[in-house]
PDB file of N, CA and C in Angstrom:
ATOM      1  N   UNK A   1     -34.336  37.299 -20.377  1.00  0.00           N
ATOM      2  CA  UNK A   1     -33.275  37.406 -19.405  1.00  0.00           C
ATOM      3  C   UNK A   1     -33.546  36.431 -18.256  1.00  0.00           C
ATOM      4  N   UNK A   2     -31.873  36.030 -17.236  1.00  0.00           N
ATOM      5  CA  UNK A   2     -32.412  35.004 -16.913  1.00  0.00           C
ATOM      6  C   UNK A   2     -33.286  35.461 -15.348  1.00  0.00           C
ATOM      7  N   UNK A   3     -33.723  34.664 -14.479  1.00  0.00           N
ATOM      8  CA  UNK A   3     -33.669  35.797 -12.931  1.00  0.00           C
ATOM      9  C   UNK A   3     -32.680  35.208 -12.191  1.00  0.00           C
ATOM     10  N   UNK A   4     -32.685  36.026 -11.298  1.00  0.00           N
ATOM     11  CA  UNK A   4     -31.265  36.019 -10.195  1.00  0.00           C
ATOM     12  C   UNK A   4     -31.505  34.762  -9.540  1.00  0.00           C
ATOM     13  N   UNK A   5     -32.484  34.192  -9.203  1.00  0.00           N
ATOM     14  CA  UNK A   5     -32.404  32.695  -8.500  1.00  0.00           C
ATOM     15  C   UNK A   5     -31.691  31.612  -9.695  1.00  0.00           C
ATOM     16  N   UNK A   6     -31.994  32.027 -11.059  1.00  0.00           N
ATOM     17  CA  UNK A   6     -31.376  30.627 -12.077  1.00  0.00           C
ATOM     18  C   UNK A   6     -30.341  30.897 -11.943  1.00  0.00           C
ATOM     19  N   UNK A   7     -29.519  32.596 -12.149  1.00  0.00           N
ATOM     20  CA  UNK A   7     -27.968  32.871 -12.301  1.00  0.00           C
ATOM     21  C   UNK A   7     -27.796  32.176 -10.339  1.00  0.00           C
ATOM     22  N   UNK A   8     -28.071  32.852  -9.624  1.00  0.00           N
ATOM     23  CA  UNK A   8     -27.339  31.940  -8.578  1.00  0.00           C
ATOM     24  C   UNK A   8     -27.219  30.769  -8.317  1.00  0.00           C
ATOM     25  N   UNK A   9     -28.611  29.698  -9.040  1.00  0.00           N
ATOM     26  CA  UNK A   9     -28.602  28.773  -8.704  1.00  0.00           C
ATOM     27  C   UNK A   9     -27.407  27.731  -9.718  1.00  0.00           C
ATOM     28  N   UNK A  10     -27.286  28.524 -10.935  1.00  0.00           N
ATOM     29  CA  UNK A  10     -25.716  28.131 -11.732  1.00  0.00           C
ATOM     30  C   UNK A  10     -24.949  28.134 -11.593  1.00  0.00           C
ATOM     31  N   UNK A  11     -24.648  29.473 -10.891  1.00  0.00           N
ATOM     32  CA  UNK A  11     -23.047  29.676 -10.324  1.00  0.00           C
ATOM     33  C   UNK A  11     -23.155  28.990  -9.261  1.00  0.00           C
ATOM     34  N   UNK A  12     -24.374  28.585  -8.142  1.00  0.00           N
ATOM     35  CA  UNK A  12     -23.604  27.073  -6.824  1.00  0.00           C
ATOM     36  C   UNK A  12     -23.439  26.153  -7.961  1.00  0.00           C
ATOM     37  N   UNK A  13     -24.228  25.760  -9.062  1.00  0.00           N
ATOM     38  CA  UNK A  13     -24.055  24.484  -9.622  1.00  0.00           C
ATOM     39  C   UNK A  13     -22.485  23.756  -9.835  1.00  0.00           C
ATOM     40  N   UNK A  14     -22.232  25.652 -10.926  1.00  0.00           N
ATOM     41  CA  UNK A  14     -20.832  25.680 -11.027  1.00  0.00           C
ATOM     42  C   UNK A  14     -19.718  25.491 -10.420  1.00  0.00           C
ATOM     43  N   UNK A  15     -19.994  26.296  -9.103  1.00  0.00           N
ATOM     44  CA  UNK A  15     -18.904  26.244  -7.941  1.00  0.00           C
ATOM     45  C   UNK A  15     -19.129  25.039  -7.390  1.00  0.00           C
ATOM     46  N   UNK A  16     -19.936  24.479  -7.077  1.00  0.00           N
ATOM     47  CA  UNK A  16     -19.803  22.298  -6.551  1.00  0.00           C
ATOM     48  C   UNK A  16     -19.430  21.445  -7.766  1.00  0.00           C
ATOM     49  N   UNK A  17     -19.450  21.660  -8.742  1.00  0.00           N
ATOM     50  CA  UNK A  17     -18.633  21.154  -9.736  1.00  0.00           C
ATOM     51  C   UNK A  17     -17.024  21.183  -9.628  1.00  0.00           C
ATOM     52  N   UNK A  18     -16.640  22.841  -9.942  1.00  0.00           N
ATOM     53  CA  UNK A  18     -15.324  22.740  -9.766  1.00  0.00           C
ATOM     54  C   UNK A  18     -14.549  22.516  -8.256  1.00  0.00           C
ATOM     55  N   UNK A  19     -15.494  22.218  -7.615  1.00  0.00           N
ATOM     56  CA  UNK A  19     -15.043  21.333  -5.680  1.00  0.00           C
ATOM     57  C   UNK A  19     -14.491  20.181  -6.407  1.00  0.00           C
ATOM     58  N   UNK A  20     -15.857  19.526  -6.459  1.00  0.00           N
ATOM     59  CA  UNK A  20     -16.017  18.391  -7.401  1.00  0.00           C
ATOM     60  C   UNK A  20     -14.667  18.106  -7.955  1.00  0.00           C
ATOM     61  N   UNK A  21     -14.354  18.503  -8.971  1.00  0.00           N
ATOM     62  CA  UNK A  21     -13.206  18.181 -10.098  1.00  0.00           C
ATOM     63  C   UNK A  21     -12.244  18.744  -8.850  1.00  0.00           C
ATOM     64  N   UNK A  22     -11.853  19.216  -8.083  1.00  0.00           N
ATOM     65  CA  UNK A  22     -10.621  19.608  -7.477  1.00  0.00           C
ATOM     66  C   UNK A  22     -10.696  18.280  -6.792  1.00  0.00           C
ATOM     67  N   UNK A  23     -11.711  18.022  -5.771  1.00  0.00           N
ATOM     68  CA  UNK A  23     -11.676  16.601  -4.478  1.00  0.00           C
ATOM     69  C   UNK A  23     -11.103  15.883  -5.805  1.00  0.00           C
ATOM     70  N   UNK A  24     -11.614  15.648  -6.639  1.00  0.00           N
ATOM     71  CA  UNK A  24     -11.449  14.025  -7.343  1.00  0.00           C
ATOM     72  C   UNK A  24      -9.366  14.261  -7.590  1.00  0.00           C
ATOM     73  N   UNK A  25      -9.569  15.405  -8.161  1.00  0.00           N
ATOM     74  CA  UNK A  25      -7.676  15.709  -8.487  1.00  0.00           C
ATOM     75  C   UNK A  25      -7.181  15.241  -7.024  1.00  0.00           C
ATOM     76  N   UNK A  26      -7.350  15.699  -5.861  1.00  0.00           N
ATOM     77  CA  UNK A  26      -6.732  15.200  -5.015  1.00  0.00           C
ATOM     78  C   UNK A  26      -6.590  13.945  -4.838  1.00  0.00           C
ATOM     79  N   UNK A  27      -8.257  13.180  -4.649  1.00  0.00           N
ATOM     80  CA  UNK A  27      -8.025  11.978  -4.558  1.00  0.00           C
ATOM     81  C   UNK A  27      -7.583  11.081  -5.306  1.00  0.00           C
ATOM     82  N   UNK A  28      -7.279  11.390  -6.557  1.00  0.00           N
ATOM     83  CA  UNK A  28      -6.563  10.604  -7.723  1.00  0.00           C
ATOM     84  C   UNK A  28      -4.494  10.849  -7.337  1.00  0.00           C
ATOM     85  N   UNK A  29      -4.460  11.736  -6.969  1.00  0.00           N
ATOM     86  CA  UNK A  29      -3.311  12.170  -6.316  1.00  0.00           C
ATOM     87  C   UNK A  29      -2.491  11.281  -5.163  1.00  0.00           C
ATOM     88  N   UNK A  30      -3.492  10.922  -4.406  1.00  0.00           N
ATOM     89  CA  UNK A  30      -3.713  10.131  -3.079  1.00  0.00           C
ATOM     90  C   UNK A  30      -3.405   8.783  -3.293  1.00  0.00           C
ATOM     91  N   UNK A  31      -4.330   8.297  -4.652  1.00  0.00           N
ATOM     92  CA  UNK A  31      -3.989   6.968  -5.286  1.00  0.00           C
ATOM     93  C   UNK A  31      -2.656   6.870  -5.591  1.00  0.00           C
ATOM     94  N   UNK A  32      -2.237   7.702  -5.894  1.00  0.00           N
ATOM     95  CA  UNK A  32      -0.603   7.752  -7.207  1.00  0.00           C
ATOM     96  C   UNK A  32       0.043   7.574  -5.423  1.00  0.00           C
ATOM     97  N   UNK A  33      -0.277   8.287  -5.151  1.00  0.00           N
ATOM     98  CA  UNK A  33       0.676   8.160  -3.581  1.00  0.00           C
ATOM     99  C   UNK A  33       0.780   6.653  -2.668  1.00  0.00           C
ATOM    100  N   UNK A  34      -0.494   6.168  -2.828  1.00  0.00           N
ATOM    101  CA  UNK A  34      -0.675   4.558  -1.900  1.00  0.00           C
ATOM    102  C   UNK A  34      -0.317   3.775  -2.806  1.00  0.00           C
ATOM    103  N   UNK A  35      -0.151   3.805  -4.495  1.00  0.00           N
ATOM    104  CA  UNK A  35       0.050   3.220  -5.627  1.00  0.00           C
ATOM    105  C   UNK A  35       1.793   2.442  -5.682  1.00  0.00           C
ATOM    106  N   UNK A  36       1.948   3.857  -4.914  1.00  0.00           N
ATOM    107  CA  UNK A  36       3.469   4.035  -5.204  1.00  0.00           C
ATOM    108  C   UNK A  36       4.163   3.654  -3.933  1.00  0.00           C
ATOM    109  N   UNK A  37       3.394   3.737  -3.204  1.00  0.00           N
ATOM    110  CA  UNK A  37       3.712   2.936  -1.595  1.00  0.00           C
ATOM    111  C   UNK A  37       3.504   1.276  -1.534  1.00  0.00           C
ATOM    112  N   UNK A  38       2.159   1.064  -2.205  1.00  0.00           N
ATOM    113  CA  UNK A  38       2.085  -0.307  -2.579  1.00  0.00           C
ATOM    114  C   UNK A  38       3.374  -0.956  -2.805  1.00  0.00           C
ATOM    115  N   UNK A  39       3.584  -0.812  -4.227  1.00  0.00           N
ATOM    116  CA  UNK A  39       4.552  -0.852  -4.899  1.00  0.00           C
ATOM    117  C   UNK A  39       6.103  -1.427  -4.416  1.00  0.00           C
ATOM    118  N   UNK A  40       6.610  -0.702  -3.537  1.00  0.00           N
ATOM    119  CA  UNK A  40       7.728  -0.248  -2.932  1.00  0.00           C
ATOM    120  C   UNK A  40       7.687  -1.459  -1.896  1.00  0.00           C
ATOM    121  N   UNK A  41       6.708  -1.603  -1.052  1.00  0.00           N
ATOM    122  CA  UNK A  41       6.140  -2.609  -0.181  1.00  0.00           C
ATOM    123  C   UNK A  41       6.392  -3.753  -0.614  1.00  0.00           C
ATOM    124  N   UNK A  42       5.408  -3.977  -1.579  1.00  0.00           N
ATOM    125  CA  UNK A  42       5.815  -5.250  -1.956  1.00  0.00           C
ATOM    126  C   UNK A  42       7.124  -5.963  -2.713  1.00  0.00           C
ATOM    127  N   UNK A  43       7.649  -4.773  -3.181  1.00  0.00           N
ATOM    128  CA  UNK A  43       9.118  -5.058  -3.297  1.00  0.00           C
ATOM    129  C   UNK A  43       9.955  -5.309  -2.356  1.00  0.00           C
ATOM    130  N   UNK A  44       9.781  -4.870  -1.048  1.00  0.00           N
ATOM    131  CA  UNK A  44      10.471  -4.978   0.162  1.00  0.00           C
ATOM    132  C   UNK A  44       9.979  -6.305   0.584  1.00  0.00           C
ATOM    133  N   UNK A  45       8.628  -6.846   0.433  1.00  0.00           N
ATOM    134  CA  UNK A  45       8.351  -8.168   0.567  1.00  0.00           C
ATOM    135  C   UNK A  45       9.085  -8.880  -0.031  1.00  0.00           C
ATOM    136  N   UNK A  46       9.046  -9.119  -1.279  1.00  0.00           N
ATOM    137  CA  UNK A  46       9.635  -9.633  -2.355  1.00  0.00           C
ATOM    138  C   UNK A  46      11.081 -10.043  -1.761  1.00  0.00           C
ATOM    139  N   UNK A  47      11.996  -9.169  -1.220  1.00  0.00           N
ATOM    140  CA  UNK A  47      13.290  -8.742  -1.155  1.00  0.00           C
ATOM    141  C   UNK A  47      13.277  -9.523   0.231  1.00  0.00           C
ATOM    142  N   UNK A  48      12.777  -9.208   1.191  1.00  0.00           N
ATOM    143  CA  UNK A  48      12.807  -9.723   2.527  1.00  0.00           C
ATOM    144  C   UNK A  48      12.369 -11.842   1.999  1.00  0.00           C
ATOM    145  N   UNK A  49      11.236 -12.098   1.648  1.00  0.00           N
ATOM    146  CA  UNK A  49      11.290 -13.330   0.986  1.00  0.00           C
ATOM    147  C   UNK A  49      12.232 -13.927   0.800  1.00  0.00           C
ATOM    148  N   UNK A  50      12.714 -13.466  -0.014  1.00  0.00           N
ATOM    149  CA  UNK A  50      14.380 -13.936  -0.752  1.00  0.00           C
ATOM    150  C   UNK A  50      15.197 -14.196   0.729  1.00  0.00           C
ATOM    151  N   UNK A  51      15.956 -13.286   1.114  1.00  0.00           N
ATOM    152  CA  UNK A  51      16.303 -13.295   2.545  1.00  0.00           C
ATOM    153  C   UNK A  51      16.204 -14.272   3.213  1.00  0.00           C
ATOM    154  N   UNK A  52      14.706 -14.871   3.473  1.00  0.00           N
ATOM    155  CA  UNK A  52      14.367 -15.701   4.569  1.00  0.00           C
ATOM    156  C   UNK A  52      14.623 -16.940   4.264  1.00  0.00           C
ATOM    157  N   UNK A  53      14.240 -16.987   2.756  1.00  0.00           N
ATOM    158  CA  UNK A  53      14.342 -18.388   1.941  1.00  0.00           C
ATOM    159  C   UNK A  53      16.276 -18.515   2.008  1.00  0.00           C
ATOM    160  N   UNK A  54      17.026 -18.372   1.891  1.00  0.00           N
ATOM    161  CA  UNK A  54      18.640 -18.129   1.683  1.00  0.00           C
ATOM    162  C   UNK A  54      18.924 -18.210   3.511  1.00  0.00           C
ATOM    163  N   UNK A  55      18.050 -17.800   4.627  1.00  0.00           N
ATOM    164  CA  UNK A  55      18.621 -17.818   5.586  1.00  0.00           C
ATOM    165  C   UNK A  55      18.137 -19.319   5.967  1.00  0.00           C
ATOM    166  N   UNK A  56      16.962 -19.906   5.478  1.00  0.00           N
ATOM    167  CA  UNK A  56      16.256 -21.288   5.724  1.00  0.00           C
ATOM    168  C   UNK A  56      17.406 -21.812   5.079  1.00  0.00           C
ATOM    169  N   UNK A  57      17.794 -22.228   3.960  1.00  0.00           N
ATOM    170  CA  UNK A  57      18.639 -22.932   3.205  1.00  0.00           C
ATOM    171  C   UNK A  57      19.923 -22.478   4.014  1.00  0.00           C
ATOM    172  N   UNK A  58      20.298 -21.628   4.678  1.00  0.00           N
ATOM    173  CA  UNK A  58      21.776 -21.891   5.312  1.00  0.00           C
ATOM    174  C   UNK A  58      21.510 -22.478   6.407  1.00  0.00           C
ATOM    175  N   UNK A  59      20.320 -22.123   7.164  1.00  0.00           N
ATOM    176  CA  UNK A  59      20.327 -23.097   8.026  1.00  0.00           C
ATOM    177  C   UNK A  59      20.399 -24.504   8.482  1.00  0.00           C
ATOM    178  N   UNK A  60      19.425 -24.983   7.312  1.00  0.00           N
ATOM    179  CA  UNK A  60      19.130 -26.255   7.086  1.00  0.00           C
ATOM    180  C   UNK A  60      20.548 -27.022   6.699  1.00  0.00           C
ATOM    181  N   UNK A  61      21.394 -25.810   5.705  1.00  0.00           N
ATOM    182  CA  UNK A  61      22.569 -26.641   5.271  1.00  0.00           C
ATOM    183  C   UNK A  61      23.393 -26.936   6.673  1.00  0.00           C
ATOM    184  N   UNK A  62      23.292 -26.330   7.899  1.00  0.00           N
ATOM    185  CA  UNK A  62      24.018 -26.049   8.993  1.00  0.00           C
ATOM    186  C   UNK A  62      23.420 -27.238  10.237  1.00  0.00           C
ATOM    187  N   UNK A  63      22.360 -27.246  10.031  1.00  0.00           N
ATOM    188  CA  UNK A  63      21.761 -27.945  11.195  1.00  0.00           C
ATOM    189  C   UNK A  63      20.692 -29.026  11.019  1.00  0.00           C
ATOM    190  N   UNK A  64      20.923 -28.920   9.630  1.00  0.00           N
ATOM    191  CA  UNK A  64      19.235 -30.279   9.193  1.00  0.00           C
ATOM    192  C   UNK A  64      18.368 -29.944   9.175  1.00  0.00           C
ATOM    193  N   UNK A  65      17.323 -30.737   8.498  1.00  0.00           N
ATOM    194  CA  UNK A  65      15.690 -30.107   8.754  1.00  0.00           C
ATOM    195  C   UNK A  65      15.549 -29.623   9.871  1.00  0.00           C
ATOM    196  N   UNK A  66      14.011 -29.182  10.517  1.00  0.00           N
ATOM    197  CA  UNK A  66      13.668 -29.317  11.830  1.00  0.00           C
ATOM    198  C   UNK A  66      13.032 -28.150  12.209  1.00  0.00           C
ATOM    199  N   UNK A  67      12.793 -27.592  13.396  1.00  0.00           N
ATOM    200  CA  UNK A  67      12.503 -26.412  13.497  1.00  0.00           C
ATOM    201  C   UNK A  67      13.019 -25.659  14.790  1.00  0.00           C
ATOM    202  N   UNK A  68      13.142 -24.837  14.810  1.00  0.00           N
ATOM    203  CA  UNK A  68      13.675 -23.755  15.953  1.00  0.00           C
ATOM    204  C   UNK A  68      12.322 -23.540  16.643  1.00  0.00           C
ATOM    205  N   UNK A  69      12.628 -23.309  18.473  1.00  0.00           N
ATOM    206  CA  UNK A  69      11.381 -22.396  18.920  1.00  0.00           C
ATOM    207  C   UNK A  69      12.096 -21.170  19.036  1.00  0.00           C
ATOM    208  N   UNK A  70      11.449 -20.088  18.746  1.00  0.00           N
ATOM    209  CA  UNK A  70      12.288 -19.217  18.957  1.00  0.00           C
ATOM    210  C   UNK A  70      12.485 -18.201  20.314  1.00  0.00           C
ATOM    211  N   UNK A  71      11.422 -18.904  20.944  1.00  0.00           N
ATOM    212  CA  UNK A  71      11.521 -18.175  22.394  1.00  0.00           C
ATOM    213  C   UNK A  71      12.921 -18.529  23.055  1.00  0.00           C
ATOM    214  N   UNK A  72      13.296 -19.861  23.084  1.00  0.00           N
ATOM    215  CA  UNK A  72      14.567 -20.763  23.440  1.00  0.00           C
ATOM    216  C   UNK A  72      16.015 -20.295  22.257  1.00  0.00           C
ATOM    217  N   UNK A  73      15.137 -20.539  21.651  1.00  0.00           N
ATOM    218  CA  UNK A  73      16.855 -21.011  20.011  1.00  0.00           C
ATOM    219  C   UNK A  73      17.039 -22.125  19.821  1.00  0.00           C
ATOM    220  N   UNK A  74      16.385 -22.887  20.470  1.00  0.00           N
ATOM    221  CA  UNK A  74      16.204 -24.412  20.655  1.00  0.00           C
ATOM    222  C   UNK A  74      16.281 -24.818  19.137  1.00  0.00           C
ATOM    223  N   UNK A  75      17.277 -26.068  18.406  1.00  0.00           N
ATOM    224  CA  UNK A  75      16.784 -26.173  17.964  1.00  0.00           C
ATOM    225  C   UNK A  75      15.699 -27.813  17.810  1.00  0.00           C
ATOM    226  N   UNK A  76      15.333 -27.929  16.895  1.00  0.00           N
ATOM    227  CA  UNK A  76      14.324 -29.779  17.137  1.00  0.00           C
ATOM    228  C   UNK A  76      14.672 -30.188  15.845  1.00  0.00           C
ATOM    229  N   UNK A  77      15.240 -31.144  15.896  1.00  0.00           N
ATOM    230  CA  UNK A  77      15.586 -32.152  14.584  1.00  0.00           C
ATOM    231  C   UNK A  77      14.752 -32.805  14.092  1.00  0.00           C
ATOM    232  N   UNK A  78      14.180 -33.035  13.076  1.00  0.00           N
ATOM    233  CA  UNK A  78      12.926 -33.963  12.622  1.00  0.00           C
ATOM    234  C   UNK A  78      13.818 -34.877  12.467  1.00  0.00           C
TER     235      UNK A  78
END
């Protein structure tokens, strides 16, 4: 038979194990969550990109190369 220090010292073993396996479920959880935020982000990058590139090209079609300051609106013609 076993003694009461091995059975207790199994059942903490046990019980920090199944912590164990619960933290990790969360933190795998956590991933799926920033995964999926990533994701979304960089699609909004993606999307905003597009945008900027289409607002450069109307500009340029509007006013020529060059560059704007944008503190002013100024613009500078190369």
């Amino acid at each position: 038979m076993m003694t009461e220090q091995e059975v207790t010292n199994l059942k903490e073993t046990i019980t920090k194990q199944e912590f164990l396996i619960n933290n990790l479920g969360s933190i795998e959880y956590q991933i799926n969550i920033l995964n999926t935020q990533k994701s979304k982000t960089l699609s909004e990058i993606e999307s905003l990109s597009e945008t900027q590139s289409k607002l450069v090209k109307s500009l340029e079609e509007k006013y020529g190369q060059g560059t704007i300051d944008l503190e002013t609106g100024e613009f500078i013609k190369q």
